[in-house]
Protein backbone atom coordinates (compact mmCIF):
# COMPACT_ATOMS: atom_id res chain seq x y z
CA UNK A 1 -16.63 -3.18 -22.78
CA UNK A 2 -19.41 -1.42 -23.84
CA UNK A 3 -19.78 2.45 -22.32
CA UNK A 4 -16.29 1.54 -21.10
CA UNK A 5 -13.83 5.01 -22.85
CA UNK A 6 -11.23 3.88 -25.26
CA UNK A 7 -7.70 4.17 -23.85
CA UNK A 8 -4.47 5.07 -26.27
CA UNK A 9 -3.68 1.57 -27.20
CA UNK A 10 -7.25 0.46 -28.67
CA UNK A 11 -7.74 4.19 -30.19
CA UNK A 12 -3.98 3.49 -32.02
CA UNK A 13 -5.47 0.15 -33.46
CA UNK A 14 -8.40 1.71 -34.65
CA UNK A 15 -6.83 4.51 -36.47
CA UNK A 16 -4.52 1.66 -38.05
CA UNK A 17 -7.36 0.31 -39.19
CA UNK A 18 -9.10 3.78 -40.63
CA UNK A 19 -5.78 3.67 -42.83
CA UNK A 20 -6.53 0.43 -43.88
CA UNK A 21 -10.06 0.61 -44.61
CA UNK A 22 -12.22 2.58 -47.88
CA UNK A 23 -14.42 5.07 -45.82
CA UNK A 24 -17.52 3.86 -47.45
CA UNK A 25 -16.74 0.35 -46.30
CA UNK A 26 -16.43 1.41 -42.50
CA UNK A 27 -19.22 -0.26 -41.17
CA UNK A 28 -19.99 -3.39 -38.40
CA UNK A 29 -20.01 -6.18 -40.98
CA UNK A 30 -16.74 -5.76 -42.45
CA UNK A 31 -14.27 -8.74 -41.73
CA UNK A 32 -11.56 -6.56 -40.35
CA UNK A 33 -13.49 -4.61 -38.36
CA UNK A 34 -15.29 -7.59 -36.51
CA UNK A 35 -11.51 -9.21 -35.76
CA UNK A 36 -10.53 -6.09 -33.81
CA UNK A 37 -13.66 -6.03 -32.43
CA UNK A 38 -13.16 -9.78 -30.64
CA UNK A 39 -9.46 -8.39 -29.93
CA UNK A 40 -10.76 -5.86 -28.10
CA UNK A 41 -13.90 -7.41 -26.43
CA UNK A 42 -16.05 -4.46 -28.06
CA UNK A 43 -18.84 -5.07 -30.82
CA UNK A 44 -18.24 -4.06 -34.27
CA UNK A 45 -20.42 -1.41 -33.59
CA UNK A 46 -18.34 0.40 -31.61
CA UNK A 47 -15.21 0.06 -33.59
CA UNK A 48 -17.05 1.07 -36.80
CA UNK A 49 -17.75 4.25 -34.74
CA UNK A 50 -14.51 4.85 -33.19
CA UNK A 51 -13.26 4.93 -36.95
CA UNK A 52 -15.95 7.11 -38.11
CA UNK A 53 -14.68 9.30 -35.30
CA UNK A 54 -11.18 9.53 -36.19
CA UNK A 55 -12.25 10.35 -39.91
CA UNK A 56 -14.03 13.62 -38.20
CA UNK A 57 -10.05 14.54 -38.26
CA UNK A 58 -9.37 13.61 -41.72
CA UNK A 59 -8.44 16.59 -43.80
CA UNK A 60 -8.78 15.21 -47.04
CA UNK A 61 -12.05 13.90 -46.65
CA UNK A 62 -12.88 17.61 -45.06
CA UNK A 63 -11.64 18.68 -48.46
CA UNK A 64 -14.20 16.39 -50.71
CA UNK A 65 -16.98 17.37 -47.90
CA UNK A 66 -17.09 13.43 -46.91
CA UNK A 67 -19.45 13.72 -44.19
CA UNK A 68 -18.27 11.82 -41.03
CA UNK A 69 -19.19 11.86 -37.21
CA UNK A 70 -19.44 15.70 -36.44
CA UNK A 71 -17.62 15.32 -33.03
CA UNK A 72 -14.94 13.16 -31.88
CA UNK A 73 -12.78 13.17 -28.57
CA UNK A 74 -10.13 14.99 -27.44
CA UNK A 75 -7.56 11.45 -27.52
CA UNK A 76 -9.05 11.11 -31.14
CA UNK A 77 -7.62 14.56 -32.43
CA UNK A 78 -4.56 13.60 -30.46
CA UNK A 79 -3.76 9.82 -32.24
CA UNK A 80 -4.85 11.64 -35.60
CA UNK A 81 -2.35 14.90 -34.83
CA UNK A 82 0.24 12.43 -33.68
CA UNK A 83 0.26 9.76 -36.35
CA UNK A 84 -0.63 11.34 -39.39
CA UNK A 85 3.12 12.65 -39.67
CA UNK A 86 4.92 9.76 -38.70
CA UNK A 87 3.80 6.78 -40.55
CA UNK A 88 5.83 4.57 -39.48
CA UNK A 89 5.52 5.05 -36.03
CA UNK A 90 1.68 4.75 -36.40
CA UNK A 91 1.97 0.81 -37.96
CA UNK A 92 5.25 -0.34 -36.05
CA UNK A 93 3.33 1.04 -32.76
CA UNK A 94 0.19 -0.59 -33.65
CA UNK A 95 1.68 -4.39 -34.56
CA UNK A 96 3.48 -4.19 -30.58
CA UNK A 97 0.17 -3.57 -29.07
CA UNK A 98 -1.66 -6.36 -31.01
CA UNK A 99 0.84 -9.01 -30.48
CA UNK A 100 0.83 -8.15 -27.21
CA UNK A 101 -2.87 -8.27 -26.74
CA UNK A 102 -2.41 -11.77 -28.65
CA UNK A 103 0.22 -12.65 -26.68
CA UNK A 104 2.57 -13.06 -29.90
CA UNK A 105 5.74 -11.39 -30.84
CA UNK A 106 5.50 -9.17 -33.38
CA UNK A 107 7.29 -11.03 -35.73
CA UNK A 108 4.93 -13.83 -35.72
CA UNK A 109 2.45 -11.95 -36.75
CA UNK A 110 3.98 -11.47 -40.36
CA UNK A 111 6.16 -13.86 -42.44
CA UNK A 112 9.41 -12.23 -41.87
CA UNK A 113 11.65 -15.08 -43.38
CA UNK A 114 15.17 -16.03 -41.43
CA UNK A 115 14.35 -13.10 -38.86
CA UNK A 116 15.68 -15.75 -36.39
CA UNK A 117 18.94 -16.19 -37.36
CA UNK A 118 19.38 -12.47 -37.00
CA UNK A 119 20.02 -11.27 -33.03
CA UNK A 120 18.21 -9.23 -31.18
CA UNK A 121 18.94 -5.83 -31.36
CA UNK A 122 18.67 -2.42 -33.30
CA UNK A 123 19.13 -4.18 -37.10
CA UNK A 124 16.83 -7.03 -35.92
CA UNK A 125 14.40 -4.38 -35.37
CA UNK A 126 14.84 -2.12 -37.93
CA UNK A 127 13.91 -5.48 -40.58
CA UNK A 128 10.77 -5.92 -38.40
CA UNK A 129 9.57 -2.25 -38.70
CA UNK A 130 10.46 -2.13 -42.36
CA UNK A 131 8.49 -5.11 -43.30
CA UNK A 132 5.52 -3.64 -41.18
CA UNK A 133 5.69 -0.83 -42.77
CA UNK A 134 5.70 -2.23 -46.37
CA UNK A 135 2.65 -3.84 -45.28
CA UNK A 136 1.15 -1.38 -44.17
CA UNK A 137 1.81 1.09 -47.54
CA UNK A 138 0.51 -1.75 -50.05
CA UNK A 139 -2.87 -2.47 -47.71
CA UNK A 140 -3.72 0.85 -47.54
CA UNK A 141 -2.81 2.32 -50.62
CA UNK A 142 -4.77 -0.95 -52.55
CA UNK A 143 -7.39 -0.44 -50.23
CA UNK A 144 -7.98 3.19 -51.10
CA UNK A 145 -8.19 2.31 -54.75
CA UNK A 146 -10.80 -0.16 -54.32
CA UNK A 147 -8.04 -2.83 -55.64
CA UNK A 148 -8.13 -1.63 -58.42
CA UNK A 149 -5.44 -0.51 -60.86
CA UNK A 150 -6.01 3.90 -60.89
CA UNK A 151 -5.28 3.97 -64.41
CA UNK A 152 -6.74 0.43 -66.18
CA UNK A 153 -9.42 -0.61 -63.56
CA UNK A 154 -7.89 -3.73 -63.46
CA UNK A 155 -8.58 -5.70 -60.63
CA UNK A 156 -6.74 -8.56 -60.41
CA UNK A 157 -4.57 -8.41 -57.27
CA UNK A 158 -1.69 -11.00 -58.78
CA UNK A 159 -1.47 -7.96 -61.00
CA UNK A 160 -1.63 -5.03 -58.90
CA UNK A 161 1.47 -2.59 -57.06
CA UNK A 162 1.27 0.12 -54.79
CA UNK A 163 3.75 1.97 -56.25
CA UNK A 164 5.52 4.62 -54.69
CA UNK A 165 5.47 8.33 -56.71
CA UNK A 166 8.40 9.56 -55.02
CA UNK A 167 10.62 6.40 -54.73
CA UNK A 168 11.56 4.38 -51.12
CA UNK A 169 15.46 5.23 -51.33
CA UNK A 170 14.18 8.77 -52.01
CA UNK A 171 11.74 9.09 -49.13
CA UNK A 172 11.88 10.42 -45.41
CA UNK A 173 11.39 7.08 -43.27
CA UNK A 174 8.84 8.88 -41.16
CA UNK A 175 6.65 11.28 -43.15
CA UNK A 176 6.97 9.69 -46.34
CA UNK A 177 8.05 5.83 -46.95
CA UNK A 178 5.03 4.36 -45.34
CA UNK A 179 2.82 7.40 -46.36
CA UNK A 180 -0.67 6.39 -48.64
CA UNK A 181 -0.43 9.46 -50.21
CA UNK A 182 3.14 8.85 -51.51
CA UNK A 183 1.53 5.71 -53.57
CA UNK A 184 -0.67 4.77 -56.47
CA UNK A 185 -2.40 0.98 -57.11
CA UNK A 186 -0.88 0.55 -60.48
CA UNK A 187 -1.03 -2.51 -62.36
CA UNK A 188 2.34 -4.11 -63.21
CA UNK A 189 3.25 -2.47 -66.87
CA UNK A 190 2.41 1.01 -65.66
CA UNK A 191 3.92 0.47 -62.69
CA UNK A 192 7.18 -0.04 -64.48
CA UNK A 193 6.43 2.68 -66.76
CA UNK A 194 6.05 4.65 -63.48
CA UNK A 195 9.10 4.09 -61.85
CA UNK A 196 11.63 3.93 -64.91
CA UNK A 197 9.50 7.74 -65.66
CA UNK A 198 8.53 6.64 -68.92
CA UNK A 199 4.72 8.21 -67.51
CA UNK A 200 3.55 10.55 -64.89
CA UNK A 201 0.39 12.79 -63.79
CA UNK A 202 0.01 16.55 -63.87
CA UNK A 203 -1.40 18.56 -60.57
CA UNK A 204 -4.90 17.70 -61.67
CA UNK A 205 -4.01 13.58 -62.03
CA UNK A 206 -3.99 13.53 -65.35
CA UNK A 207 -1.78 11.09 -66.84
CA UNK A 208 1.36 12.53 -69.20
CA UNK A 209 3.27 10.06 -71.27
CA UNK A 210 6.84 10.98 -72.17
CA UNK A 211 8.19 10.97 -75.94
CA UNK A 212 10.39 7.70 -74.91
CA UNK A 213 7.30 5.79 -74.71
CA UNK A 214 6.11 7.29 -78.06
CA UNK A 215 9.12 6.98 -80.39
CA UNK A 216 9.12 3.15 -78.93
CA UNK A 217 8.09 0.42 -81.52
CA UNK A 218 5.40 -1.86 -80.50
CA UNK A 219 2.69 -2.99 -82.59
CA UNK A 220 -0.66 -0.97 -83.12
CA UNK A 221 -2.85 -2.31 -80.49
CA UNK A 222 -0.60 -2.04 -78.21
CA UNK A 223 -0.01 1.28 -78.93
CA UNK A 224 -3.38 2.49 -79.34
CA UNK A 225 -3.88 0.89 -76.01
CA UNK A 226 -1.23 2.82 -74.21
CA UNK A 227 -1.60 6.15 -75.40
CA UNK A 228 -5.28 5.81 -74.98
CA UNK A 229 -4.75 6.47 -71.37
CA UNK A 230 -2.89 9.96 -72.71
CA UNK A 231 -4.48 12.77 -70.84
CA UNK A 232 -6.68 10.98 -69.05
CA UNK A 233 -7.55 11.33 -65.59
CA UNK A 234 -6.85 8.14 -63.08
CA UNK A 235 -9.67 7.24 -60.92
CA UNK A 236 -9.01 8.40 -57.67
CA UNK A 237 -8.56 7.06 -54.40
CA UNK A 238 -11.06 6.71 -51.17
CA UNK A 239 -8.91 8.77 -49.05
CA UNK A 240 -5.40 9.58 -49.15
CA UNK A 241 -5.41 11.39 -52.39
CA UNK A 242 -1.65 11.77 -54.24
CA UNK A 243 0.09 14.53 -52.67
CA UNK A 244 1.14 17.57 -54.49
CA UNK A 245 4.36 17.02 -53.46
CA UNK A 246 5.44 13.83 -54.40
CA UNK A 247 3.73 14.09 -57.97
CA UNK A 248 6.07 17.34 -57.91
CA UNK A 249 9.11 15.31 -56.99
CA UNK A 250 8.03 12.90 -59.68
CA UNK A 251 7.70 14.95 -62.46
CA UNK A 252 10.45 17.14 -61.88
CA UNK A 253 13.40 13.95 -61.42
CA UNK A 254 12.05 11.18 -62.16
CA UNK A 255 10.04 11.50 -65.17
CA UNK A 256 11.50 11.80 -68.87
CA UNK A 257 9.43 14.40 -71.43
């Protein structure tokens, strides 16, 4: 399909894929990148490129002046423009037009457990699109972090969570559940420590430990462990940095001075 112009559908998958992928590992020898390739019947090349298109629209990378491809088209800016708001619509839409190009449901295409027994219809659906999109959050927000835990560096994946800074219940189902920038790859103590508000980061992602933590017995290595990480800053993400908001929401309900 070479010289062929990308229609809706294959520009959707790529951008999918963007979300998925570090920037710096964009590139025609990465795994992912050749399997969409073959689904598409286009070389790696070209989806590589497509991609570093797309991330021509990226503001955040606009932000860190992350050079990428100084023009892309006009159905680019629209995918980017049309997705980048509505999350879930962006991975639910994606996962129809690859089963479909693999001639697969869409629930075969992740383990959704007993989906069967449940009938077709609205609630049948909603299950699917949830389970996409939960996907979705943890492989991109992992991905953006190297796999690698934002405050420890740990990389063991057993041990890592994308964990959500303003919580699932909490968050809009469009602009915010499925959103990267709603998460941080936290191992699975601070992860905890995260969500019960027991830590949390400043504007400037540095992390704040609350006195609940500090009045807590434990013994000294453990302790000089934890508040070693006082004040410091986490190691930030590829792309989809925290946004101000939801570290805003965070510190402001969830977490405990």
């Amino acid at each position: 399909m070479n010289g062929i112009n990308w229609n809706q559908e294959e520009t959707i998958l790529a951008f999918d894929l963007y979300c998925r992928t570090p920037f710096g590992r964009i590139g025609q020898s990465n795994p992912d990148i050749i399997k969409l390739a073959e689904l598409l019947g286009r070389t790696p090349g070209a989806v590589s490129l497509k991609m570093s298109n797309l991330a021509h629209y990226d503001p955040e990378l606009q932000k860190r002046h992350i050079t990428a491809m100084a023009h892309g088209s006009k159905l680019d800016a629209e995918i980017f423009e049309k997705f980048s708001n509505n999350w879930t619509e962006l991975i639910y839409q994606a996962q129809l037009i690859k089963a479909k190009l693999k001639k697969q449901r869409i629930e075969e295409l992740f383990d959704i457990r007993d989906i069967e027994k449940i009938p077709l219809g609205e609630y049948r659906d909603q299950i699917i699109k949830t389970r996409v999109g939960q996907y979705f959050f943890r492989m991109s927000v992992l991905n953006s972090y190297g796999n690698k835990c934002c405050i420890t560096g740990l990389s063991n994946a057993k041990l890592l969570i994308a964990s959500h800074i303003k919580p699932w219940a909490d968050s809009n189902e469009r602009t915010e559940r499925t959103n990267p920038s709603n998460g941080l790859c936290l191992n699975a103590l601070h992860d905890m420590a995260f969500d019960k508000g027991l830590i949390t980061l400043d504007k400037d992602y540095h992390i704040i430990i609350s006195s609940l933590i500090k009045d807590s017995a434990m013994d000294l290595k453990t302790r000089d462990w934890f508040m070693s990480y006082e004040n410091a800053k986490i190691h930030l993400p590829d792309k989809f940095l925290p946004g101000e908001k939801f570290i805003e929401y965070h510190n402001d309900i969830i977490f405990q001075g």
